[in-house]
N, C-alpha and C. Protein backbone atom coordinates (compact mmCIF):
# COMPACT_ATOMS: atom_id res chain seq x y z
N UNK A 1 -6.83 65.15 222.68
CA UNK A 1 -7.83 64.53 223.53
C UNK A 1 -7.25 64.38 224.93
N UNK A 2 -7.86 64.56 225.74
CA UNK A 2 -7.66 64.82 227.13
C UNK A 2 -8.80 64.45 228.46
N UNK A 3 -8.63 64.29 229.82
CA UNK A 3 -9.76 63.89 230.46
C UNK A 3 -9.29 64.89 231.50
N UNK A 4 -10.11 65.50 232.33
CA UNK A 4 -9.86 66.34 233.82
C UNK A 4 -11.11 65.98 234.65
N UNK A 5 -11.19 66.04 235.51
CA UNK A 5 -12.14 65.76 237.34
C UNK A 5 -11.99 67.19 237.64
N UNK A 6 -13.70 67.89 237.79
CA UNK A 6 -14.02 68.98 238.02
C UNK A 6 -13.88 68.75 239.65
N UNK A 7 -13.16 69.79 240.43
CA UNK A 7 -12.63 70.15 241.45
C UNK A 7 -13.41 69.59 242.61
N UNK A 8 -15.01 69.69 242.36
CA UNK A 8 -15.80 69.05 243.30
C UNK A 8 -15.68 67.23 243.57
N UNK A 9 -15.10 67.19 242.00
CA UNK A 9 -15.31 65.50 242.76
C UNK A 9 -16.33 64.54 242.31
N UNK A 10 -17.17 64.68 241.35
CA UNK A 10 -17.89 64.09 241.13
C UNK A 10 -18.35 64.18 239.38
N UNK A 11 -17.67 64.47 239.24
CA UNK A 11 -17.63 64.81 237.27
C UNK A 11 -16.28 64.41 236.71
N UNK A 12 -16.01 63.69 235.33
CA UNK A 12 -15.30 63.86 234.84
C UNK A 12 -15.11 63.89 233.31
N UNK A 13 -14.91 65.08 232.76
CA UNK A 13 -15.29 65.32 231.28
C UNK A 13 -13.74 64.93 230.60
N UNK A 14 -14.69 64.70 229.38
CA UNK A 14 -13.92 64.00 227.96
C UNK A 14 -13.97 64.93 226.81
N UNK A 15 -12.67 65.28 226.61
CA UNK A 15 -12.63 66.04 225.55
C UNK A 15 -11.75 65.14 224.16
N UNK A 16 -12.74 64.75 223.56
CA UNK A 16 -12.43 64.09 222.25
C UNK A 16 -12.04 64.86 220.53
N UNK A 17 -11.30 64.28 219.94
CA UNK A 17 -10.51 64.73 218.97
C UNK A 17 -11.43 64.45 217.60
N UNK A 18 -13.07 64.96 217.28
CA UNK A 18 -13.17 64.23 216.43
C UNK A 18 -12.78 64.50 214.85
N UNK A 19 -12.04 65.54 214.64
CA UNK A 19 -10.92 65.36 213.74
C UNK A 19 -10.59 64.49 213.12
N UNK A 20 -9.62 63.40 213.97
CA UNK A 20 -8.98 62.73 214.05
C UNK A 20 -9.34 61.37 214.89
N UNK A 21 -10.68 61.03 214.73
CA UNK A 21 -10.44 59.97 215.91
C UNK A 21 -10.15 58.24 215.50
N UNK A 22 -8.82 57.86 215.82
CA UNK A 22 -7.96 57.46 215.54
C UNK A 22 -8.29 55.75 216.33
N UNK A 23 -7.82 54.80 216.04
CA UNK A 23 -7.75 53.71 217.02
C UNK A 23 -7.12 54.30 218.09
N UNK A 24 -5.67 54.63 218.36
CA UNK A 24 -5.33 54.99 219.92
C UNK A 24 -5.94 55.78 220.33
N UNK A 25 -6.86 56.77 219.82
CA UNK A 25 -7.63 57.52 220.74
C UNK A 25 -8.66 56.78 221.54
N UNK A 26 -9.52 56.15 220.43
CA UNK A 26 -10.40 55.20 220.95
C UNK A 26 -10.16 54.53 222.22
N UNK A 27 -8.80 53.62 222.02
CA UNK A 27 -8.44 52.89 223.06
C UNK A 27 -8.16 53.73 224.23
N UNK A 28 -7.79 54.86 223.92
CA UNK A 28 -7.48 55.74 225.28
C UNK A 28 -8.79 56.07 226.02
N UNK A 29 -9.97 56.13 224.98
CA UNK A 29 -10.92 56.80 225.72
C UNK A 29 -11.72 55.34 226.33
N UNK A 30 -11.24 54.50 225.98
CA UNK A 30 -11.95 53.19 226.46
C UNK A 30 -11.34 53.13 228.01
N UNK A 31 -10.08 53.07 227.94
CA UNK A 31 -9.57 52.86 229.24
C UNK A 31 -9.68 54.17 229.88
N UNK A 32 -9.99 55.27 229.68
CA UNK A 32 -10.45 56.54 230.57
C UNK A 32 -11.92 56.05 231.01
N UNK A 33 -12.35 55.98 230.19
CA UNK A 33 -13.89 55.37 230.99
C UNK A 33 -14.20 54.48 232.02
N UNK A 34 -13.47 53.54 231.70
CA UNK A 34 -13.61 51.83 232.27
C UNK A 34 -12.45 52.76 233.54
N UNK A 35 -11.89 53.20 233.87
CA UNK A 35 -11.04 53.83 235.35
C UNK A 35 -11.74 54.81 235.88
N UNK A 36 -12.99 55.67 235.15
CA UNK A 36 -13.53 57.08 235.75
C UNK A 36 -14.59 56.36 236.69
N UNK A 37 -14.46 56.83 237.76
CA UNK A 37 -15.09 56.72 239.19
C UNK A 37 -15.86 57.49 238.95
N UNK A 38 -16.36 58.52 238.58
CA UNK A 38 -17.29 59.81 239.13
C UNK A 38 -18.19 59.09 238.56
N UNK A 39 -19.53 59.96 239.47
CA UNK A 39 -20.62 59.67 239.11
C UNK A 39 -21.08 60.21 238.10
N UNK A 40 -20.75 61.51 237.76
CA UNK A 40 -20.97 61.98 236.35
C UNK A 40 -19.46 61.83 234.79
N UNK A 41 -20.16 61.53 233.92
CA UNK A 41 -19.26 61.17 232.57
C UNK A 41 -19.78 62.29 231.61
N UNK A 42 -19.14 63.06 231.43
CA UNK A 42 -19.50 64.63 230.20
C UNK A 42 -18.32 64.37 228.76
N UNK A 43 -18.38 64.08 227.88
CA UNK A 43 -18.03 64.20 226.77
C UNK A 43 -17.89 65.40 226.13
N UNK A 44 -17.18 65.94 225.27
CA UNK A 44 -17.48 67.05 224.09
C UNK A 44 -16.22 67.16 223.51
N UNK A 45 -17.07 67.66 222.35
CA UNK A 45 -15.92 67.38 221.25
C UNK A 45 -16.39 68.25 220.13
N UNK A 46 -15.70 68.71 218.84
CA UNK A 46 -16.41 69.26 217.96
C UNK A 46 -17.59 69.14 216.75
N UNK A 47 -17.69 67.70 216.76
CA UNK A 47 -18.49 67.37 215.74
C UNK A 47 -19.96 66.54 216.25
N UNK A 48 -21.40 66.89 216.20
CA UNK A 48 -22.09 66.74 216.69
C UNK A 48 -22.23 65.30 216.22
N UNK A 49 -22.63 64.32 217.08
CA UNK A 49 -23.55 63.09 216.60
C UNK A 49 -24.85 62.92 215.89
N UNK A 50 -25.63 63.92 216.60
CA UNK A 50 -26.73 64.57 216.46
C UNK A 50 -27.22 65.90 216.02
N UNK A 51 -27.64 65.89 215.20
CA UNK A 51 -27.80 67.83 214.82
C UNK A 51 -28.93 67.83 214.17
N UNK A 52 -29.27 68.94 213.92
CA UNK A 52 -30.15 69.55 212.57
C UNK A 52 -30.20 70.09 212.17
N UNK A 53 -28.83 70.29 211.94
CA UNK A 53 -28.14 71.39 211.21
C UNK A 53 -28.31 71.17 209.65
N UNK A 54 -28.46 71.84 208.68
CA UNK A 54 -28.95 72.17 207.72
C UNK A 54 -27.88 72.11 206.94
N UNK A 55 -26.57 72.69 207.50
CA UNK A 55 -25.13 72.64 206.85
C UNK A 55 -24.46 71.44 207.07
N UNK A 56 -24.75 71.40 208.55
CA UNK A 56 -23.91 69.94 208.73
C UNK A 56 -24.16 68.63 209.23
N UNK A 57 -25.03 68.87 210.06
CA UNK A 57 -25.62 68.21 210.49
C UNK A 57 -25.57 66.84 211.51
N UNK A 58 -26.23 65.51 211.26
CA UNK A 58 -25.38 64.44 212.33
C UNK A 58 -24.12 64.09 211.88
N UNK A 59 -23.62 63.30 213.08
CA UNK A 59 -22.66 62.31 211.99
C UNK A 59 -22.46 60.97 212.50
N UNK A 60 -23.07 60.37 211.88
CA UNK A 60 -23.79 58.51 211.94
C UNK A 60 -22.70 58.15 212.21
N UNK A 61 -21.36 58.36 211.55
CA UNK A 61 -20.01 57.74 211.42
C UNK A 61 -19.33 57.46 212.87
N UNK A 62 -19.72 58.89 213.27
CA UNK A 62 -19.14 59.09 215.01
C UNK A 62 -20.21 58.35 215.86
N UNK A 63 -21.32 58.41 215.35
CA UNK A 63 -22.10 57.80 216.12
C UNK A 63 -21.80 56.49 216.57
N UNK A 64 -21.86 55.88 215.59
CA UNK A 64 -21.50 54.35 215.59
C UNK A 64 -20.38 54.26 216.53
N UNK A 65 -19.70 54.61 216.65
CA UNK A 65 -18.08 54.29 217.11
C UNK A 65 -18.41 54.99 218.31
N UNK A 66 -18.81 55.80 218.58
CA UNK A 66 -18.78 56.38 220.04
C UNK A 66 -20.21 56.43 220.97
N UNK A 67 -21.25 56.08 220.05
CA UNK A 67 -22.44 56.30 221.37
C UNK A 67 -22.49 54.59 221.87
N UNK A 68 -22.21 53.44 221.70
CA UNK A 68 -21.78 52.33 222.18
C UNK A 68 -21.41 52.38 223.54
N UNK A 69 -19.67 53.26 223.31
CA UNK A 69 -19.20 53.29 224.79
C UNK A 69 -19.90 54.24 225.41
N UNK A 70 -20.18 55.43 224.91
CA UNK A 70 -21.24 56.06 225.94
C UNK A 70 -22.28 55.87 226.59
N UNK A 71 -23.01 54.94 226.12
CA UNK A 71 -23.87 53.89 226.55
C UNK A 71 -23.43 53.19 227.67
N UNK A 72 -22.62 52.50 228.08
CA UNK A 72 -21.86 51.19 228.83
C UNK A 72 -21.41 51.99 229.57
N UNK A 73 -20.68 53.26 229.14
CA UNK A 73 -20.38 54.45 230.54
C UNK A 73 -21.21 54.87 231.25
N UNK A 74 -22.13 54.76 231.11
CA UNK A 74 -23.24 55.69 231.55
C UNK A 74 -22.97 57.49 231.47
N UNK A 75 -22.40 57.79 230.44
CA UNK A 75 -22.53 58.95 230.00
C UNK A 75 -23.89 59.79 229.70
N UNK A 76 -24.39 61.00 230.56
CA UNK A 76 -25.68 61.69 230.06
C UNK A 76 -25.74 62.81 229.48
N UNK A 77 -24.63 63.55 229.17
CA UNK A 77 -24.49 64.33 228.56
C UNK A 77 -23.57 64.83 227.59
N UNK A 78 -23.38 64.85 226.45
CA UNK A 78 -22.44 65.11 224.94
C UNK A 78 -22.91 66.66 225.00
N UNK A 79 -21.58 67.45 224.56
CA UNK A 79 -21.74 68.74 224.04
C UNK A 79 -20.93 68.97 222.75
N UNK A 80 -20.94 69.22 221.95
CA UNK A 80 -20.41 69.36 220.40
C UNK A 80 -20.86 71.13 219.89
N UNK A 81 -19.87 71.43 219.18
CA UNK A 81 -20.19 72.45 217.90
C UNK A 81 -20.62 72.07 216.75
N UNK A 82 -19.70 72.43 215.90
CA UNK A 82 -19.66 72.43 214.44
C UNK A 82 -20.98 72.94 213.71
N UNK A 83 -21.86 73.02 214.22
CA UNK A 83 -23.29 74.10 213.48
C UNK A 83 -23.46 75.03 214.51
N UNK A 84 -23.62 76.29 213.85
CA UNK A 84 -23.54 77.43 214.27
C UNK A 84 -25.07 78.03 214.56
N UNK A 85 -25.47 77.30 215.86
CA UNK A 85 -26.83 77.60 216.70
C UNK A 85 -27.04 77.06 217.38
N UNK A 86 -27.84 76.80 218.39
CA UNK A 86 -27.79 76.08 219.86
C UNK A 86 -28.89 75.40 219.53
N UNK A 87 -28.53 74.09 219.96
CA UNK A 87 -30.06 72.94 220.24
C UNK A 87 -29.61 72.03 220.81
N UNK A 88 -30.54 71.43 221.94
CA UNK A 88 -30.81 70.55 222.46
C UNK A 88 -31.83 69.67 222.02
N UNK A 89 -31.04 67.77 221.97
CA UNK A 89 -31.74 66.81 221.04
C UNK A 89 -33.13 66.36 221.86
N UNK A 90 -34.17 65.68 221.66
CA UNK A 90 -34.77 65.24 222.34
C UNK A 90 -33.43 63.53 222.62
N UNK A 91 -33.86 63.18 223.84
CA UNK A 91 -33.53 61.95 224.60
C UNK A 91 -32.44 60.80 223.00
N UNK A 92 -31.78 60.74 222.92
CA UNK A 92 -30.80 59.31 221.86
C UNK A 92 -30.32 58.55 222.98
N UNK A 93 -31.30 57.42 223.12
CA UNK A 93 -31.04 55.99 223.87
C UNK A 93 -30.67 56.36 225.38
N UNK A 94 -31.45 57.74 225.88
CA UNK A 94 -31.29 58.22 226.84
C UNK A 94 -29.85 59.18 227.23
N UNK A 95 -29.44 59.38 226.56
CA UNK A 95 -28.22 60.49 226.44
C UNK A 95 -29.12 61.90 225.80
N UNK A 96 -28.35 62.91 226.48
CA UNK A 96 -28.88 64.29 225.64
C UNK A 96 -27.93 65.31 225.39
N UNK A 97 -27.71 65.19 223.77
CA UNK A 97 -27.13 66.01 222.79
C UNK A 97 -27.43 67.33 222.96
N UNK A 98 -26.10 68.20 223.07
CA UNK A 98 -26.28 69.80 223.01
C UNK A 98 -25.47 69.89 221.50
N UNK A 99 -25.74 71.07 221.19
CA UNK A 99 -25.28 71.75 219.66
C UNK A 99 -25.26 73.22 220.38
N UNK A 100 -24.20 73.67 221.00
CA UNK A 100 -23.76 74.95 221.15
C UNK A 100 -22.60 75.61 219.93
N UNK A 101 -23.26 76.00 219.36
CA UNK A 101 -22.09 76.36 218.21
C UNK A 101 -22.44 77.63 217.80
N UNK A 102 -23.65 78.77 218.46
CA UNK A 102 -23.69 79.87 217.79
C UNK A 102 -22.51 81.04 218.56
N UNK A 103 -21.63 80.41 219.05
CA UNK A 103 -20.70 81.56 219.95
C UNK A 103 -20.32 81.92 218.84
N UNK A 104 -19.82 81.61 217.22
CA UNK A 104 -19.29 82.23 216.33
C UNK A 104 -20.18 82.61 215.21
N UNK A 105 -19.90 82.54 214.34
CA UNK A 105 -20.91 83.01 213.14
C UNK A 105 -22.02 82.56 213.09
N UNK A 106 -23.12 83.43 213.54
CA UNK A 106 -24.61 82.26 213.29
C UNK A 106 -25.04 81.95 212.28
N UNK A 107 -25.05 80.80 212.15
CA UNK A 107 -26.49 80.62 210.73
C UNK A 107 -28.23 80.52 211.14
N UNK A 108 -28.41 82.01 210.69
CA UNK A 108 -29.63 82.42 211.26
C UNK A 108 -30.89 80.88 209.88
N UNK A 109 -31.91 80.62 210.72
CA UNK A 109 -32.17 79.43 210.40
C UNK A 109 -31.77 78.23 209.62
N UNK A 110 -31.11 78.09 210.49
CA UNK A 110 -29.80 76.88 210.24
C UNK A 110 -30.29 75.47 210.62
N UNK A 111 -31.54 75.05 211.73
CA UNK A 111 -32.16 73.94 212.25
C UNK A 111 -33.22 73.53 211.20
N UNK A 112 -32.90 72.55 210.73
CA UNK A 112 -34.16 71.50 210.00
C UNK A 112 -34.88 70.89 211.35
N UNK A 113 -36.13 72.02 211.33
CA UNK A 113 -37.36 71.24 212.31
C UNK A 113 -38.08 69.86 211.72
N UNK A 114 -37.20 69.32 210.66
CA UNK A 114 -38.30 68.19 210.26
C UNK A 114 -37.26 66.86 210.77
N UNK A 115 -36.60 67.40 211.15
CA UNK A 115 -35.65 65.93 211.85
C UNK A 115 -36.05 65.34 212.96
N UNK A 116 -36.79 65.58 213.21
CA UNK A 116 -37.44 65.26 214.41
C UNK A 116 -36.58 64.99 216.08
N UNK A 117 -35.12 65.65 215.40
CA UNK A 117 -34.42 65.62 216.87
C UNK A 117 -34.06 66.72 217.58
N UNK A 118 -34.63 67.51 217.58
CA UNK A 118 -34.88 68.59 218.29
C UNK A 118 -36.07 69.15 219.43
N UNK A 119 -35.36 69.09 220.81
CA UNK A 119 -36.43 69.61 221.59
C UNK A 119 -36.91 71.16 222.12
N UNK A 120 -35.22 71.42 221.84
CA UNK A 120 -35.37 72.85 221.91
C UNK A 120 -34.00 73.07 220.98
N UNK A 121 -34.42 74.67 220.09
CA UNK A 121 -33.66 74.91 219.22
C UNK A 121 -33.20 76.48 219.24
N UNK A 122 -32.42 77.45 219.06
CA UNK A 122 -32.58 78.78 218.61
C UNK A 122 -31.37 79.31 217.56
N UNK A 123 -31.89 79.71 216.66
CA UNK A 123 -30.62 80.04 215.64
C UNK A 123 -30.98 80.94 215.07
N UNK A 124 -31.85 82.21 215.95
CA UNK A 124 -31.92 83.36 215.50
C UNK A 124 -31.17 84.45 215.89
N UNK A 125 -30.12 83.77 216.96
CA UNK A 125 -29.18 84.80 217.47
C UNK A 125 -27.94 84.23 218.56
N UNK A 126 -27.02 84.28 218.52
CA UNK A 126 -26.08 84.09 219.29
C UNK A 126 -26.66 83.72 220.55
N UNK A 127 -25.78 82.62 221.43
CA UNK A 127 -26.44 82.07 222.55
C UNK A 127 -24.72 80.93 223.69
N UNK A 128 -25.06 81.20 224.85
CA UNK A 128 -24.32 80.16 225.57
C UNK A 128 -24.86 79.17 226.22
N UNK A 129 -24.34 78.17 227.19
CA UNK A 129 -25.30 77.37 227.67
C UNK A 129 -24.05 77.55 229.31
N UNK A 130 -25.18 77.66 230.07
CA UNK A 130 -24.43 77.59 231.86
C UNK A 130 -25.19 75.88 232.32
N UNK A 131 -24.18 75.81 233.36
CA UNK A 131 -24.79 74.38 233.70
C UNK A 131 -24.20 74.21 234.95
N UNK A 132 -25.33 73.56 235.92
CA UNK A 132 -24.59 73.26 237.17
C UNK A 132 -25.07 71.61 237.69
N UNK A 133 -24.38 71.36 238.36
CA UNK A 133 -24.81 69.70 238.65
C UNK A 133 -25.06 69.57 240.42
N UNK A 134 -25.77 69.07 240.38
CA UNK A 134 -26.11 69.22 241.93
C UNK A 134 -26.83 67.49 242.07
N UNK A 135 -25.53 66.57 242.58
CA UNK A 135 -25.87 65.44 242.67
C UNK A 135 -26.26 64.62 241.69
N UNK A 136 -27.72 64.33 241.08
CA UNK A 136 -27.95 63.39 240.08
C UNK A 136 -28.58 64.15 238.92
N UNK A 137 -28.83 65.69 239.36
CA UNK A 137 -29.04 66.58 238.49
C UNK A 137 -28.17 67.27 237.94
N UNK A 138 -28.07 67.51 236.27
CA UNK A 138 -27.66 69.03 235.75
C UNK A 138 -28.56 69.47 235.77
N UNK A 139 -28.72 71.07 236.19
CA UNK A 139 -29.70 72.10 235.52
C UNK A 139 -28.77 72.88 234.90
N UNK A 140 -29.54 73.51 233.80
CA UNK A 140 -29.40 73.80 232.14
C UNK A 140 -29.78 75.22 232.36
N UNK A 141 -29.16 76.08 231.68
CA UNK A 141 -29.82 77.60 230.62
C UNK A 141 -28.80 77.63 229.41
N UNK A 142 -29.71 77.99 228.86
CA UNK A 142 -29.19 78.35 227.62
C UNK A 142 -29.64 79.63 227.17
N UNK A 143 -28.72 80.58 227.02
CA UNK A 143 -28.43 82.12 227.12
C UNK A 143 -28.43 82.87 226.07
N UNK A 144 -29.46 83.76 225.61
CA UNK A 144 -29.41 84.38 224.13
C UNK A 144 -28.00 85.90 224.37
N UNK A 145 -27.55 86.33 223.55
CA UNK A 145 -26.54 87.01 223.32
C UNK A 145 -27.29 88.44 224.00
N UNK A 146 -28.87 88.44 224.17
CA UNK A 146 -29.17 89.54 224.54
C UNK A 146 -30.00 89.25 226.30
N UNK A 147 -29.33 88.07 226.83
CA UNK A 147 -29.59 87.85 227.94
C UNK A 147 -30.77 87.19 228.70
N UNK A 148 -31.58 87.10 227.26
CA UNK A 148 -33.11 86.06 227.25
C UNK A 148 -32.51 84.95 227.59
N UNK A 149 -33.23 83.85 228.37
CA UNK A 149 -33.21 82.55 229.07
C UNK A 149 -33.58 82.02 227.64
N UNK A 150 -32.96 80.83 226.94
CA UNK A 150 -34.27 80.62 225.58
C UNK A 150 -34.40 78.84 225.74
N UNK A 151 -33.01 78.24 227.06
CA UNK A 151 -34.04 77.08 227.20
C UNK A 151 -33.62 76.59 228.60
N UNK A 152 -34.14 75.87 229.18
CA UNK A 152 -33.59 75.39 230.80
C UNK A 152 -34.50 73.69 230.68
N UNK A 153 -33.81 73.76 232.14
CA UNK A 153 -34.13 72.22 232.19
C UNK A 153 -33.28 71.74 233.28
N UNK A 154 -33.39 70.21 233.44
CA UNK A 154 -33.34 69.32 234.58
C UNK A 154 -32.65 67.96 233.74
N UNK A 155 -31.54 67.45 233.58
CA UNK A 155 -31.52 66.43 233.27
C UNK A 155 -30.69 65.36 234.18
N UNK A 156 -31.50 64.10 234.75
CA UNK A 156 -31.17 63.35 235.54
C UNK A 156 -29.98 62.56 235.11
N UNK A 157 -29.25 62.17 235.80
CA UNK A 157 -27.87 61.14 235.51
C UNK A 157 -28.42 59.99 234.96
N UNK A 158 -27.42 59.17 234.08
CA UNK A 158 -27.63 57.90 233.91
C UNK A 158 -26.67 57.13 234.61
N UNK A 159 -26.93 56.02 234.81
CA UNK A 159 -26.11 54.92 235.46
C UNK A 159 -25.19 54.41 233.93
N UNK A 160 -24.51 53.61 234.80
CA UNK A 160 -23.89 52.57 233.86
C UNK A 160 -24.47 51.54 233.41
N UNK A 161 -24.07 50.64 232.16
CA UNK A 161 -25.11 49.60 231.81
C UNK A 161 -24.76 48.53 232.70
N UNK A 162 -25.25 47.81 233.00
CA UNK A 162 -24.83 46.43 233.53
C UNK A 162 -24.44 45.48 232.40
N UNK A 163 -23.81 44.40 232.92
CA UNK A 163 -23.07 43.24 231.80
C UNK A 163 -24.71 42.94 231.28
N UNK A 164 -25.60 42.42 231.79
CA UNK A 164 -27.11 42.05 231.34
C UNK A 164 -27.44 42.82 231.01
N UNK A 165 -27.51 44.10 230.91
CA UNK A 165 -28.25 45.08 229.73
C UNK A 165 -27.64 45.09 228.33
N UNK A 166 -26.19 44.67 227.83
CA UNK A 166 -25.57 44.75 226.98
C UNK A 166 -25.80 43.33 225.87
């Protein structure tokens, strides 16, 4: 687990161990947060919070323990693998979940559309996701292996919580 500040200055992503995520990690990522200045907070790690994945799916466990501080960070964006197809969640407490995981073996219909957390999904074919941030915006593509656009978007920053929102 590790933290870096993208060159511009205004991002700083979290790469979490969820393997292993340990009390000292925790505590490390508590005090990486509570010191990160940037206006943007990016997370990712391998195991989705959120999924609908069919194989693997969420995992409540991580949830609990980590969308709390992501919350209070004002973190807006989580990126995870571990299911092998790309989806984007609809909105969790205003954070938005990516599932980029078809760079390796796809599981061609691999998304349970009845989970109702899915806004956009594709797991009929290999896919990447590009992303650029421009102030309080990311804009989004998400890239089929044969160069089709298959989702885009706009997602606004979140703030931090205040002591009274908590």
């Amino acid at each position: 687990y590790y933290s870096f500040k993208a060159p511009q200055g205004s991002v700083r992503f979290f790469a979490l161990d969820t393997n292993l995520l340990d009390g000292v990690q925790l505590a490390w990522f508590e005090r990486e947060l509570a010191s990160a200045h940037e206006r943007w907070k990016i997370c990712f790690f391998h195991h989705p919070l959120y999924s609908s994945g069919k194989r693997h799916g969420s995992h409540t466990d991580l949830a609990a323990v980590l969308e709390p501080m992501f919350l209070r960070a004002g973190v807006s964006v989580v990126f995870a693998g571990h299911d092998h197809f790309y989806e984007r969640t609809k909105p969790q407490k205003g954070i938005v979940y990516f599932v980029i995981g078809s760079g390796g073996q796809l599981r061609k219909g691999g998304i349970d559309r009845r989970t109702g957390l899915t806004a956009r999904g594709f797991d009929s074919d290999q896919a990447f996701l590009v992303a650029e941030i421009d102030g309080d915006q990311l804009h989004f593509n998400a890239i089929s292996r044969l160069g089709t656009v298959i989702d885009s978007g706009v997602i606004e920053r979140r703030h931090e919580e205040s002591a009274a929102q908590r």
